[in-house]
N, C-alpha and C. Protein backbone atom coordinates (compact mmCIF):
# COMPACT_ATOMS: atom_id res chain seq x y z
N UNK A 1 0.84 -1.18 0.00
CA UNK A 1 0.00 0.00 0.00
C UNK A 1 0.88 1.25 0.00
N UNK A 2 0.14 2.02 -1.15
CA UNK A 2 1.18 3.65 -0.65
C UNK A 2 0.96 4.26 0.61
N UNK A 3 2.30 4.67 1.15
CA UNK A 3 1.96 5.45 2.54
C UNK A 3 1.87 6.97 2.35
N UNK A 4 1.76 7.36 3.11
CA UNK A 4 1.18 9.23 2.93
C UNK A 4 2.50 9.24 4.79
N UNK A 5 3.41 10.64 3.86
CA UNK A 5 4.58 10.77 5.10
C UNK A 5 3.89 11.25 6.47
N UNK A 6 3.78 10.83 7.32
CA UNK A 6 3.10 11.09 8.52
C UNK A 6 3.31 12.66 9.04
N UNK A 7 4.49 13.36 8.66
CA UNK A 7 5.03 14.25 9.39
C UNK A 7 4.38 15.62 8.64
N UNK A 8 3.91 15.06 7.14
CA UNK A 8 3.33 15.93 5.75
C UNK A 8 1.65 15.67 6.24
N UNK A 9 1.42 15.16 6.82
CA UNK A 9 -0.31 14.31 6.41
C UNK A 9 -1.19 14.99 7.46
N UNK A 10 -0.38 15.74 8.42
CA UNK A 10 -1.00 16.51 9.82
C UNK A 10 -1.87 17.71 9.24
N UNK A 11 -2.98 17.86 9.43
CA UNK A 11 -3.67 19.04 8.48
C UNK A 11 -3.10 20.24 8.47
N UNK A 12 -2.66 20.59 9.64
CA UNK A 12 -1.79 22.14 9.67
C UNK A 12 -0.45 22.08 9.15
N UNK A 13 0.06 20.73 8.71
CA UNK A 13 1.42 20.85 8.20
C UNK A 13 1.39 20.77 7.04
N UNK A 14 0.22 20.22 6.65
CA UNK A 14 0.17 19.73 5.09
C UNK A 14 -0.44 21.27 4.69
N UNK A 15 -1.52 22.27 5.33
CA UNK A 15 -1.36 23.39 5.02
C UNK A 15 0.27 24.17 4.82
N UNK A 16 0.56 24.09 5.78
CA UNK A 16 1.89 24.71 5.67
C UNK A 16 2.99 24.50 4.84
N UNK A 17 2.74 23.05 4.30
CA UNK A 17 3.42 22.42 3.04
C UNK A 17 2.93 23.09 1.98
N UNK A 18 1.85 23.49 1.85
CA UNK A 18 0.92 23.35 0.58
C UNK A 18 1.60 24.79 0.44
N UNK A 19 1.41 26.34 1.30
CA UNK A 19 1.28 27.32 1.01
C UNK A 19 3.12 27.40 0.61
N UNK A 20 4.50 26.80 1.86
CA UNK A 20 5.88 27.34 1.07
C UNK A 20 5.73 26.44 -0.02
N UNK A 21 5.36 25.53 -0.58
CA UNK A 21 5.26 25.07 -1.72
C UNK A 21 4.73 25.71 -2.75
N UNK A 22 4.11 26.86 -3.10
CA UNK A 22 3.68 27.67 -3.97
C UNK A 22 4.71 28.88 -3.78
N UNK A 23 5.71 29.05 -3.54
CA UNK A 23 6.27 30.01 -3.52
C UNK A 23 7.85 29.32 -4.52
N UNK A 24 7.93 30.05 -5.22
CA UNK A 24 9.24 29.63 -6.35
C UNK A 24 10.47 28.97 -5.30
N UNK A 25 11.23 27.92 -5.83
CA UNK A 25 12.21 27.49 -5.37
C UNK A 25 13.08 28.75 -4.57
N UNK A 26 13.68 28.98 -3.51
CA UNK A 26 14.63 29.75 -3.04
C UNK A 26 13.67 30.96 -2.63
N UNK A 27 12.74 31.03 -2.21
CA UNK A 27 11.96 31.95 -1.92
C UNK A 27 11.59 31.66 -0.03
N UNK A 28 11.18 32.93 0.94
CA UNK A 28 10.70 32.74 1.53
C UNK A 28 9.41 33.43 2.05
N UNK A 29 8.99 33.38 2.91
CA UNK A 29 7.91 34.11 3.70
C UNK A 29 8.21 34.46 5.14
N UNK A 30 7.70 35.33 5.29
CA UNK A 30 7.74 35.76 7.03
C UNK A 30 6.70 35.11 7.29
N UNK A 31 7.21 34.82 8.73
CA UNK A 31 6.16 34.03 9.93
C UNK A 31 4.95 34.36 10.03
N UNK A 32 5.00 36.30 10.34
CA UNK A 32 3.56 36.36 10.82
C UNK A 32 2.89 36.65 9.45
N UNK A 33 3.30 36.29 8.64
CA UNK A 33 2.44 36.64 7.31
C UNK A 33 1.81 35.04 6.74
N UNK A 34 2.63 33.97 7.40
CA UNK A 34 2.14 32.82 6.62
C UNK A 34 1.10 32.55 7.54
N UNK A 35 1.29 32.82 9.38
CA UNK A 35 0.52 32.95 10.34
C UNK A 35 -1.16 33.23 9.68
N UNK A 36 -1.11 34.43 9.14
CA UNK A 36 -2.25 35.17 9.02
C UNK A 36 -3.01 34.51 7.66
N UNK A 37 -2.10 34.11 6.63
CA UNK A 37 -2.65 33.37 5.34
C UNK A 37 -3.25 32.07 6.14
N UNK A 38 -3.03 31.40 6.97
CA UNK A 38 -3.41 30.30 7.46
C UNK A 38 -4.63 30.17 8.83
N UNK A 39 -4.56 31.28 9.42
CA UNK A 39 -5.43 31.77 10.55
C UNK A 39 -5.12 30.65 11.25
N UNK A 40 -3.82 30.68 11.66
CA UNK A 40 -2.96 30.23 12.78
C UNK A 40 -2.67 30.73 14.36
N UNK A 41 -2.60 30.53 15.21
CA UNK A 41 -1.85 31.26 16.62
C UNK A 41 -0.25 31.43 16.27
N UNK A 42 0.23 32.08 16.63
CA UNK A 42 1.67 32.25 16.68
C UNK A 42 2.28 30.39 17.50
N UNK A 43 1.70 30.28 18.72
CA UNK A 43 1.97 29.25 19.15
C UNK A 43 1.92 27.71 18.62
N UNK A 44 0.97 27.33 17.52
CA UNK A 44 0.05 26.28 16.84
C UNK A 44 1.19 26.63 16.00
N UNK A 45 1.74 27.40 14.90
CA UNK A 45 2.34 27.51 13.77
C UNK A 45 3.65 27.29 14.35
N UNK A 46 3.97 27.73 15.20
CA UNK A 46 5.53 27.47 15.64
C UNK A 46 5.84 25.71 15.74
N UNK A 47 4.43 24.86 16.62
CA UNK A 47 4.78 24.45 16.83
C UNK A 47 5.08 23.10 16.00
N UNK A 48 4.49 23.24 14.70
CA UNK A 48 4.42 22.37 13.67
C UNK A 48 5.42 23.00 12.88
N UNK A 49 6.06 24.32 12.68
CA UNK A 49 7.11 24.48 12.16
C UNK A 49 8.23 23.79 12.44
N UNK A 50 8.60 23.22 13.98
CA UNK A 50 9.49 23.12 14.93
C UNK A 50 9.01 21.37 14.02
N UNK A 51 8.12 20.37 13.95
CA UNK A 51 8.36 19.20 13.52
C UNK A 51 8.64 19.25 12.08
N UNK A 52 8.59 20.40 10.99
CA UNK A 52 8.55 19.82 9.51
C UNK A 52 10.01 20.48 9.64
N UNK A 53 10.91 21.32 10.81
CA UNK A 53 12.17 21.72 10.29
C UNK A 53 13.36 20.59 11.16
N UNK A 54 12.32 19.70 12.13
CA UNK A 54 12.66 18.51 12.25
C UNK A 54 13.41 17.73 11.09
N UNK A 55 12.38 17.58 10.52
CA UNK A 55 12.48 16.54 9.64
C UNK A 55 13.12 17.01 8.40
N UNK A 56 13.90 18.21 8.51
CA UNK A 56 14.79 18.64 7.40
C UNK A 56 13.64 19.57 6.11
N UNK A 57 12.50 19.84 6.37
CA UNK A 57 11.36 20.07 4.93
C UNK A 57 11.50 21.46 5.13
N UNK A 58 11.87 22.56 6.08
CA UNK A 58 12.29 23.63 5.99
C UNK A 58 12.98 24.32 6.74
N UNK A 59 13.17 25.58 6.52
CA UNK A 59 14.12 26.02 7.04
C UNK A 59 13.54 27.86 7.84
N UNK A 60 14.39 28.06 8.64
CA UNK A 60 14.02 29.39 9.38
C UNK A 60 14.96 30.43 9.95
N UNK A 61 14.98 31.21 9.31
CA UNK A 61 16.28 32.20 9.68
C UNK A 61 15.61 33.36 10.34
N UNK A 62 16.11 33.55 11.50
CA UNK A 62 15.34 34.72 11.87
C UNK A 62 16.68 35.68 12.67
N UNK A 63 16.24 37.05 12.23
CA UNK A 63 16.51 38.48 12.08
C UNK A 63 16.61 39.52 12.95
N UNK A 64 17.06 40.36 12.59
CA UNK A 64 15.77 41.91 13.49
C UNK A 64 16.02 42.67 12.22
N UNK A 65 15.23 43.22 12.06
CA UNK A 65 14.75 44.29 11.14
C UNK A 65 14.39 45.55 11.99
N UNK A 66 15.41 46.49 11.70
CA UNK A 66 15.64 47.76 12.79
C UNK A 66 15.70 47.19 14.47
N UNK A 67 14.42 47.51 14.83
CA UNK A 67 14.30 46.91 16.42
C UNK A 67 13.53 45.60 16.65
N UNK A 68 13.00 44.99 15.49
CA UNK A 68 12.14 44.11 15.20
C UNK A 68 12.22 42.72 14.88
N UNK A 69 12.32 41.71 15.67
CA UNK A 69 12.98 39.93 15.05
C UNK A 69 12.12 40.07 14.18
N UNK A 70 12.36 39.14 12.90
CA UNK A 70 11.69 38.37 12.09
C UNK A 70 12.46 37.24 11.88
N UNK A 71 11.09 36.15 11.06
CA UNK A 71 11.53 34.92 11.07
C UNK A 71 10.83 34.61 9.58
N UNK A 72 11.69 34.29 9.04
CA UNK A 72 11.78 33.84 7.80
C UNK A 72 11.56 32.38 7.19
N UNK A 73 11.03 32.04 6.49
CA UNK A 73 10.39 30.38 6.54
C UNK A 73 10.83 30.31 4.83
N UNK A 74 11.22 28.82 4.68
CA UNK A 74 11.34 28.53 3.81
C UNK A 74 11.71 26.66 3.36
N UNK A 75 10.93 26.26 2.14
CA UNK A 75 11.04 24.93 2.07
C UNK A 75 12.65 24.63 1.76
N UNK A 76 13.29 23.52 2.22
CA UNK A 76 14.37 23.32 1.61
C UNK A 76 14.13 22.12 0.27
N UNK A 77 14.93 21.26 -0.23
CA UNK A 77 15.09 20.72 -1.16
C UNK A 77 14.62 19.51 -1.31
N UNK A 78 14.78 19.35 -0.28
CA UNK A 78 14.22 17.67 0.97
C UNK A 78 12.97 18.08 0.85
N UNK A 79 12.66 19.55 1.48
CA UNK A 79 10.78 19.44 2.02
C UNK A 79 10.25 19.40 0.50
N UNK A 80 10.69 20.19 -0.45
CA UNK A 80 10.15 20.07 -1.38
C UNK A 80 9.86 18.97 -2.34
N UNK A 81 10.89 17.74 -2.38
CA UNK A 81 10.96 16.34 -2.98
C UNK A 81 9.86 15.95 -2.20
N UNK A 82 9.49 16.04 -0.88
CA UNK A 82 8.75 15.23 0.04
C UNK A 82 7.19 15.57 -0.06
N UNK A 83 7.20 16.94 -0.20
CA UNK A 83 5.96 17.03 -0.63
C UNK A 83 5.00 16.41 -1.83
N UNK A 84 6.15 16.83 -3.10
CA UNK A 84 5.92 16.17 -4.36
C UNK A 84 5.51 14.79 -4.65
N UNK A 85 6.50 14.14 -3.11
CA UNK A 85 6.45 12.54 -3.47
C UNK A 85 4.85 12.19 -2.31
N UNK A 86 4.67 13.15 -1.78
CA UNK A 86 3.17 12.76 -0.76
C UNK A 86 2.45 13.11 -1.75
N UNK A 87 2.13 14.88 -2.93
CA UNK A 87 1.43 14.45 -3.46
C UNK A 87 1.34 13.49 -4.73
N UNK A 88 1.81 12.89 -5.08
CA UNK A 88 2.12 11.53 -6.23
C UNK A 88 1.58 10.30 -5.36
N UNK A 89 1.88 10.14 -3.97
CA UNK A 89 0.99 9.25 -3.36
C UNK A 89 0.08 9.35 -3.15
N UNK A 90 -0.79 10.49 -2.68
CA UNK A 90 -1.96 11.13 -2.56
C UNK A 90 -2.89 10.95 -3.69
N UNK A 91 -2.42 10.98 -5.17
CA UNK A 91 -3.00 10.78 -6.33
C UNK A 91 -3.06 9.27 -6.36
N UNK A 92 -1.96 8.51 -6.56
CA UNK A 92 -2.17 7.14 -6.43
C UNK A 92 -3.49 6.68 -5.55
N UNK A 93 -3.81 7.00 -4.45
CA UNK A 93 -4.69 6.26 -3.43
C UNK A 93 -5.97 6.75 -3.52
N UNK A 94 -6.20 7.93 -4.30
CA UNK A 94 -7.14 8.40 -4.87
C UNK A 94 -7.70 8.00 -5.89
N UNK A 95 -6.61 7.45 -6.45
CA UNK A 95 -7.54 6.93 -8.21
C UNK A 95 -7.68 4.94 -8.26
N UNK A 96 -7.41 4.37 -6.63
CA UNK A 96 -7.43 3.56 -6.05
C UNK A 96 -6.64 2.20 -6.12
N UNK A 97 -5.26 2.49 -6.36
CA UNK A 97 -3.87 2.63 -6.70
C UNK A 97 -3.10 2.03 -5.55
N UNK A 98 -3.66 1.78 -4.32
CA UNK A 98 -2.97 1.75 -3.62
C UNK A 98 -1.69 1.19 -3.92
């Protein structure tokens, strides 16, 4: 049977997959902006950030901007293969493929 990556398949991660995944290779987003595209808590988003940068699928550089941290999000190369390959499984088990 195809498996679906457990760490991708969490609804708020697989959101969070879905949205740095629409952003061009080498691109990122700020925190409280992906926060707000997602109608997230600061706390809930951190804390599923903290398992997909676990698992190597992105990455987070954070800043200050004048007096101000920011935190910067972005898929790495890994998260992005991984996504691709959940959705290719995702299609498989759908068209009943398992």
């Amino acid at each position: 049977m195809t498996a679906l990556d457990p760490v991708i398949h969490a609804d708020s991660r697989l959101r969070i997959m879905a949205a740095l995944a629409g952003l061009p290779a080498g691109d990122e987003v700020l925190f409280t902006r992906l926060r707000k595209d997602l109608s997230m808590t600061a706390g809930n988003l951190s804390t599923h950030l903290r398992k997909l940068e676990e698992a190597g699928y992105l990455t987070q550089t954070k800043t200050i901007e004048g007096r101000t941290p920011a935190t910067y999000l972005a898929l790495t190369a890994t998260g992005r293969a991984a996504y691709e390959t959940y959705l290719t499984n995702l299609r498989t088990i759908l068209e009943g493929n398992p």
